[in-house]
N, C-alpha and C. Protein backbone atom coordinates (compact mmCIF):
# COMPACT_ATOMS: atom_id res chain seq x y z
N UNK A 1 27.04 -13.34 -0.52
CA UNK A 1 28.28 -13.53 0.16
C UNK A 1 28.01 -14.26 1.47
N UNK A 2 29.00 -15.12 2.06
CA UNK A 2 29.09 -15.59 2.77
C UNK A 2 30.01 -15.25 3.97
N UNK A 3 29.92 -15.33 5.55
CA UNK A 3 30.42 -15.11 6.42
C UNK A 3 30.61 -16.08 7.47
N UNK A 4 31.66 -16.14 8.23
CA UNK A 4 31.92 -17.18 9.61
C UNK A 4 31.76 -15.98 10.94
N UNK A 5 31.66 -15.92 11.95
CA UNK A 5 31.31 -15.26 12.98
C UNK A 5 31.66 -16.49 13.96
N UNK A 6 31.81 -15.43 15.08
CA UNK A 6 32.74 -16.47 16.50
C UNK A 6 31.78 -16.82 17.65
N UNK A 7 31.41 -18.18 17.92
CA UNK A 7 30.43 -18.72 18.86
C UNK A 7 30.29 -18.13 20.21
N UNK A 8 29.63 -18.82 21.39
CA UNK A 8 30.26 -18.33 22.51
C UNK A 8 31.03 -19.19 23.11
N UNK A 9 31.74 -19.87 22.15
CA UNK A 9 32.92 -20.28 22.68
C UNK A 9 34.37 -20.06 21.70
N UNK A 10 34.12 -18.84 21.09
CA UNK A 10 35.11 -18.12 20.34
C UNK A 10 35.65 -18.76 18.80
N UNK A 11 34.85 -20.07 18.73
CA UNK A 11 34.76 -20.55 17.69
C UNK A 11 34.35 -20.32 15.97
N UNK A 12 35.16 -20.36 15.16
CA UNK A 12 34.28 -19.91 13.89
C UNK A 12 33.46 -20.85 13.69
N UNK A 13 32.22 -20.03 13.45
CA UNK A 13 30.92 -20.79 12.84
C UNK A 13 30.45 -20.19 11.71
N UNK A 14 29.78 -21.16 10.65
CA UNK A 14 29.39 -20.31 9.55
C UNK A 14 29.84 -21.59 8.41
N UNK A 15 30.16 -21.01 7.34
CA UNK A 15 29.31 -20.30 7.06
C UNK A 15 27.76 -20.16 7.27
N UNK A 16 27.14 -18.62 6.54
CA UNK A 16 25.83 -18.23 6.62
C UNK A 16 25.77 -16.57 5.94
N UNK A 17 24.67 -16.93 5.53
CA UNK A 17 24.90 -15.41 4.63
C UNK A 17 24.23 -13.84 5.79
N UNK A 18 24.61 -13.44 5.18
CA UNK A 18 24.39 -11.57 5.98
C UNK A 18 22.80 -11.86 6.68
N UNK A 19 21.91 -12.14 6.13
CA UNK A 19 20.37 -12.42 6.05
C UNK A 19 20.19 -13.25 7.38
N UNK A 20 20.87 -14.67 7.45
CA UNK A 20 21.52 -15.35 8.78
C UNK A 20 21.71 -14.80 9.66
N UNK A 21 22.69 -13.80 9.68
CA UNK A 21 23.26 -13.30 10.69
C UNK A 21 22.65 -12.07 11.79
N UNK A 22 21.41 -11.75 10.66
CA UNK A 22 20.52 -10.89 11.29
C UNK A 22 19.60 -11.17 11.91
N UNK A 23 19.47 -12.67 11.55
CA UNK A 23 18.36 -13.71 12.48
C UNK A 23 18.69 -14.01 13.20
N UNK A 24 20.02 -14.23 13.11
CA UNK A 24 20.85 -14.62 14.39
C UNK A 24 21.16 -13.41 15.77
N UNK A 25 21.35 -12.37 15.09
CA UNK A 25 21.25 -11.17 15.71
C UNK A 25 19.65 -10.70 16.52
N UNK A 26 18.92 -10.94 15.90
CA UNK A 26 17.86 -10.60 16.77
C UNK A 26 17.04 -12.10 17.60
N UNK A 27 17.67 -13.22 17.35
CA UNK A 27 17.21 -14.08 18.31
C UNK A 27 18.23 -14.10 19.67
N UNK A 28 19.02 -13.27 19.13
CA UNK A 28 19.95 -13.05 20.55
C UNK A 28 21.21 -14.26 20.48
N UNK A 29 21.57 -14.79 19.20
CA UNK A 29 22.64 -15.88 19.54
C UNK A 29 23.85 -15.01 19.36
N UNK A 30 23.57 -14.11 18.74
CA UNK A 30 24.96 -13.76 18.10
C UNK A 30 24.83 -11.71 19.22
N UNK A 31 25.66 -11.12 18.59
CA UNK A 31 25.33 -9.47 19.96
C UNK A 31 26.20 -8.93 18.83
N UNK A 32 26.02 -7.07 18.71
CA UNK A 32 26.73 -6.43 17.41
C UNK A 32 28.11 -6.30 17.75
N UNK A 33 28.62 -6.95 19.25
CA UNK A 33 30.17 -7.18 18.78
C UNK A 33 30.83 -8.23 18.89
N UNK A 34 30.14 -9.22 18.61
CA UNK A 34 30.37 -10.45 17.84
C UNK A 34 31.35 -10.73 16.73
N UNK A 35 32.46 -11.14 16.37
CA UNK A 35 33.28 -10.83 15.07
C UNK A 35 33.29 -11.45 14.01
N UNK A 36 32.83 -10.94 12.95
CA UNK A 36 32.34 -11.55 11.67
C UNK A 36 33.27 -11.26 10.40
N UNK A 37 33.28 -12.62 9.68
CA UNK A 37 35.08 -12.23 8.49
C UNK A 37 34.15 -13.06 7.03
N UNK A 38 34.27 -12.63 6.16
CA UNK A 38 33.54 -12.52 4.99
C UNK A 38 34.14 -14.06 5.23
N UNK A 39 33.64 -15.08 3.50
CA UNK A 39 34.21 -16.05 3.26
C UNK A 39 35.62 -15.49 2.48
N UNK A 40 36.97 -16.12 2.90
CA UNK A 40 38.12 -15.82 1.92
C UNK A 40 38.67 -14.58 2.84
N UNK A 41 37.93 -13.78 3.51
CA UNK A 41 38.62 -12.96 4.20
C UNK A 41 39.97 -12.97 4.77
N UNK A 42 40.57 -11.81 4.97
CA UNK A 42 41.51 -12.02 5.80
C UNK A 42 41.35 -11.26 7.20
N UNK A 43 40.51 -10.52 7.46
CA UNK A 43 40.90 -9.87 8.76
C UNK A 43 39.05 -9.72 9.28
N UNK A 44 38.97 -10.05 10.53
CA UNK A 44 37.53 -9.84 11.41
C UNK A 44 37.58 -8.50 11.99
N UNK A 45 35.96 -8.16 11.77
CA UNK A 45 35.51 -7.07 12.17
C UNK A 45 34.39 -7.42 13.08
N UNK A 46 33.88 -6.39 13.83
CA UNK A 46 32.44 -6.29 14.12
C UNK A 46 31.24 -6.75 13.56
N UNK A 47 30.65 -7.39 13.92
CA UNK A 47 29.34 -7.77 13.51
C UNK A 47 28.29 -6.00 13.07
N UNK A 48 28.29 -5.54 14.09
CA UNK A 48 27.71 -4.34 13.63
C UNK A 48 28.42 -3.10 13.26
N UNK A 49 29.77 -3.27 12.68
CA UNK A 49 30.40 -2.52 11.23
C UNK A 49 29.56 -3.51 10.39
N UNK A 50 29.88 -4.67 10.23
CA UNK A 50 28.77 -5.20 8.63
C UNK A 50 27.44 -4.33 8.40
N UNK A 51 27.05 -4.36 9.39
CA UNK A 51 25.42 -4.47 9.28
C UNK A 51 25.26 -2.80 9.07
N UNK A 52 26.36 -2.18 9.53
CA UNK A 52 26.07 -0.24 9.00
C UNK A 52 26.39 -0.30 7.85
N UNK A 53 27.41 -1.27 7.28
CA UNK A 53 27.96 -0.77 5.78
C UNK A 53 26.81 -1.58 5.06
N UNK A 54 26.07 -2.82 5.22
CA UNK A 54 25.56 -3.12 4.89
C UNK A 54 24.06 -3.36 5.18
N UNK A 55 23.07 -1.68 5.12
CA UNK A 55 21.99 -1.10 5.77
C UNK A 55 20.86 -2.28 4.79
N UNK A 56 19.86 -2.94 5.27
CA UNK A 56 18.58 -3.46 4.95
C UNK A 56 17.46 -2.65 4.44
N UNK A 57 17.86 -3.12 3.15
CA UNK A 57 17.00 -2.37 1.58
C UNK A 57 15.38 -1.78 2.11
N UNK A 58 15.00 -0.20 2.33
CA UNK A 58 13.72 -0.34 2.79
C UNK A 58 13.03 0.07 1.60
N UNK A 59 12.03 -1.02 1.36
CA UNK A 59 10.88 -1.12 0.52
C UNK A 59 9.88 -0.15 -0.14
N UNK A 60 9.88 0.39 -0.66
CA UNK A 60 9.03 1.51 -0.84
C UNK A 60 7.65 0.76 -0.09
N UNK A 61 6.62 1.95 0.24
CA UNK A 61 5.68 1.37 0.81
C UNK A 61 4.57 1.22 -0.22
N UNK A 62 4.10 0.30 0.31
CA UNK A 62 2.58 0.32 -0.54
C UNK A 62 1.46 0.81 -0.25
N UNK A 63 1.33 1.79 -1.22
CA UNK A 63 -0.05 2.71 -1.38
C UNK A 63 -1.07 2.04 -1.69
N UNK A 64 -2.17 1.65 -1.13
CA UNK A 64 -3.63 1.15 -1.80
C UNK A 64 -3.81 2.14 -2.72
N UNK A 65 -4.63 1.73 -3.92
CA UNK A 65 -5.05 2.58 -4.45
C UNK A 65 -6.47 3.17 -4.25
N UNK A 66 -6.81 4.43 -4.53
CA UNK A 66 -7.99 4.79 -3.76
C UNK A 66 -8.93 4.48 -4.35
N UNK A 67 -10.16 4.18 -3.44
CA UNK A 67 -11.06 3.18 -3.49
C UNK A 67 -12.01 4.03 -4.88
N UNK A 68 -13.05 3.23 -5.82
CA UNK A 68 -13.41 3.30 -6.79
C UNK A 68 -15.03 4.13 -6.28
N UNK A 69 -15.14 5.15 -6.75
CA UNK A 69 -16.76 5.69 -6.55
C UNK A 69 -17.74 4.33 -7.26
N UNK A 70 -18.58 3.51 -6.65
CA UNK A 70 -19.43 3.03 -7.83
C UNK A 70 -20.74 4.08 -8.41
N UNK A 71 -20.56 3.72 -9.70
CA UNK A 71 -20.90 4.67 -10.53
C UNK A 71 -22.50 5.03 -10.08
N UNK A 72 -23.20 6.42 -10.46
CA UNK A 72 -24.48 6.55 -10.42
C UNK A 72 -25.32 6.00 -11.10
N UNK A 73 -26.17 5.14 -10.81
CA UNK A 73 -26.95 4.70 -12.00
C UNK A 73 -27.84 6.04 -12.33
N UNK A 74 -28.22 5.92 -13.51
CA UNK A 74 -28.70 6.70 -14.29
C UNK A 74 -30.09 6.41 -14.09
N UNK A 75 -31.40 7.44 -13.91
CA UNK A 75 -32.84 6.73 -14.27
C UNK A 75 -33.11 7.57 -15.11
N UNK A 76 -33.71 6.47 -16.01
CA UNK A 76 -34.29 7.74 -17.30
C UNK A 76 -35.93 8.54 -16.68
N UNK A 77 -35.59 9.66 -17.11
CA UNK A 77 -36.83 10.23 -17.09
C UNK A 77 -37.56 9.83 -18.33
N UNK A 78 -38.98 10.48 -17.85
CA UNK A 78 -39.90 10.38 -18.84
C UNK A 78 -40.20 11.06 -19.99
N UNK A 79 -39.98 11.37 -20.89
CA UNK A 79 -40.42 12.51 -21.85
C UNK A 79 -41.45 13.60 -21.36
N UNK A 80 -40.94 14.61 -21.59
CA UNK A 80 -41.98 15.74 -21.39
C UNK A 80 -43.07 15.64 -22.24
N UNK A 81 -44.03 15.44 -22.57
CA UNK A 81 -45.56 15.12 -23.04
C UNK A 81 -46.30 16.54 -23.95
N UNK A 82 -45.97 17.09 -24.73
CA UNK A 82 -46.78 18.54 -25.13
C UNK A 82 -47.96 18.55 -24.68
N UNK A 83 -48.37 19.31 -24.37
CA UNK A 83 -50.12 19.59 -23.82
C UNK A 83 -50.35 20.23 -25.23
N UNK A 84 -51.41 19.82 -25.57
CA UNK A 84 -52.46 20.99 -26.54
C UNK A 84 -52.99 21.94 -26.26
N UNK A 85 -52.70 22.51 -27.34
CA UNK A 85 -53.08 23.80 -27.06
C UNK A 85 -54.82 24.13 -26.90
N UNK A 86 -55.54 25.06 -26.47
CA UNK A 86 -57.04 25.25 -26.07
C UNK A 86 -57.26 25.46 -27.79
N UNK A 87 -58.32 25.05 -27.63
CA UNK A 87 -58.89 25.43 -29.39
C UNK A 87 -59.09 26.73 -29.14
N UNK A 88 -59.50 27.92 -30.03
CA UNK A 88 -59.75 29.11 -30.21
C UNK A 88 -61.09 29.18 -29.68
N UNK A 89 -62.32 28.46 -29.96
CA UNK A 89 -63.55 28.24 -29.56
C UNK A 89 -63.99 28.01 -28.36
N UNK A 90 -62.97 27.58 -28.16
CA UNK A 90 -63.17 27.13 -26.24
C UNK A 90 -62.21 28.48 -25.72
N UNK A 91 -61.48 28.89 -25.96
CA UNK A 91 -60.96 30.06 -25.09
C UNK A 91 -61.91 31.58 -25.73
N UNK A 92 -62.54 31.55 -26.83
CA UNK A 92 -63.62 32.78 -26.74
C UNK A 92 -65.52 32.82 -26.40
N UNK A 93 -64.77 31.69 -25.78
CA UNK A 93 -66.63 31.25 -25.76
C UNK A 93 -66.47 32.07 -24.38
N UNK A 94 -68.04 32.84 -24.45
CA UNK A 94 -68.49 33.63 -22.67
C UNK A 94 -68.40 33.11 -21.46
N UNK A 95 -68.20 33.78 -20.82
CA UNK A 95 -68.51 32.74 -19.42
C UNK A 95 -70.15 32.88 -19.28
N UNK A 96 -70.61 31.76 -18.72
CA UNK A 96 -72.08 32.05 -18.19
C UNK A 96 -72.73 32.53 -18.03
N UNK A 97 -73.55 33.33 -17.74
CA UNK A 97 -74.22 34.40 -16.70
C UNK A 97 -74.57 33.68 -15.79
N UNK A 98 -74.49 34.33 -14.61
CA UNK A 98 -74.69 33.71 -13.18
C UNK A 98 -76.12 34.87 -12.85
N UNK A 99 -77.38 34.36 -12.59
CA UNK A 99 -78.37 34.79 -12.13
C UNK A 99 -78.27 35.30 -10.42
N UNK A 100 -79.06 36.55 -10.64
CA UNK A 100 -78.75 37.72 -9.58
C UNK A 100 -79.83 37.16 -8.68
């Protein structure tokens, strides 16, 4: 939609859409009681009645998503190795004699 709004010299200016008028509003050309009349309108209102009935869509925010663990590398171990077992011969054999 389109709108005319009154200069500072009481003039209609415009058209310009709602989006305009808010640029215009915060560069300071235009002030929220400024009087603003749709296109086809018949009767002017306030610049800031538009802008309450017509509140600026807020965005949902954006969530990063949370950051990624990089993965553990894996090290392979080594195989456990069986030991052999003592032969029977070697675990009944004497011990020495140790001289007195």
């Amino acid at each position: 939609m389109k709108y005319y709004y009154t200069n500072a010299q009481n003039q209609p200016t415009g058209p310009v859409t709602l989006e305009e008028l808010r640029a215009l509003l915060a560069a300071g050309t235009v002030k929220p009681v400024t009087y603003v009349i749709p296109e086809g309108g018949q009767q002017w209102g306030a610049l800031s009645a538009l802008l309450e009935a017509n509140p600026v869509p807020v965005a949902a925010p954006v969530v990063a998503p949370a950051p990624v663990a990089e993965p553990t590398p894996v090290v392979a171990q080594p195989a456990v190795q069986p030991q052999p077992e003592p032969t029977p011969a070697a675990a009944a054999a004497p011990a020495p004699a140790v001289a007195a």
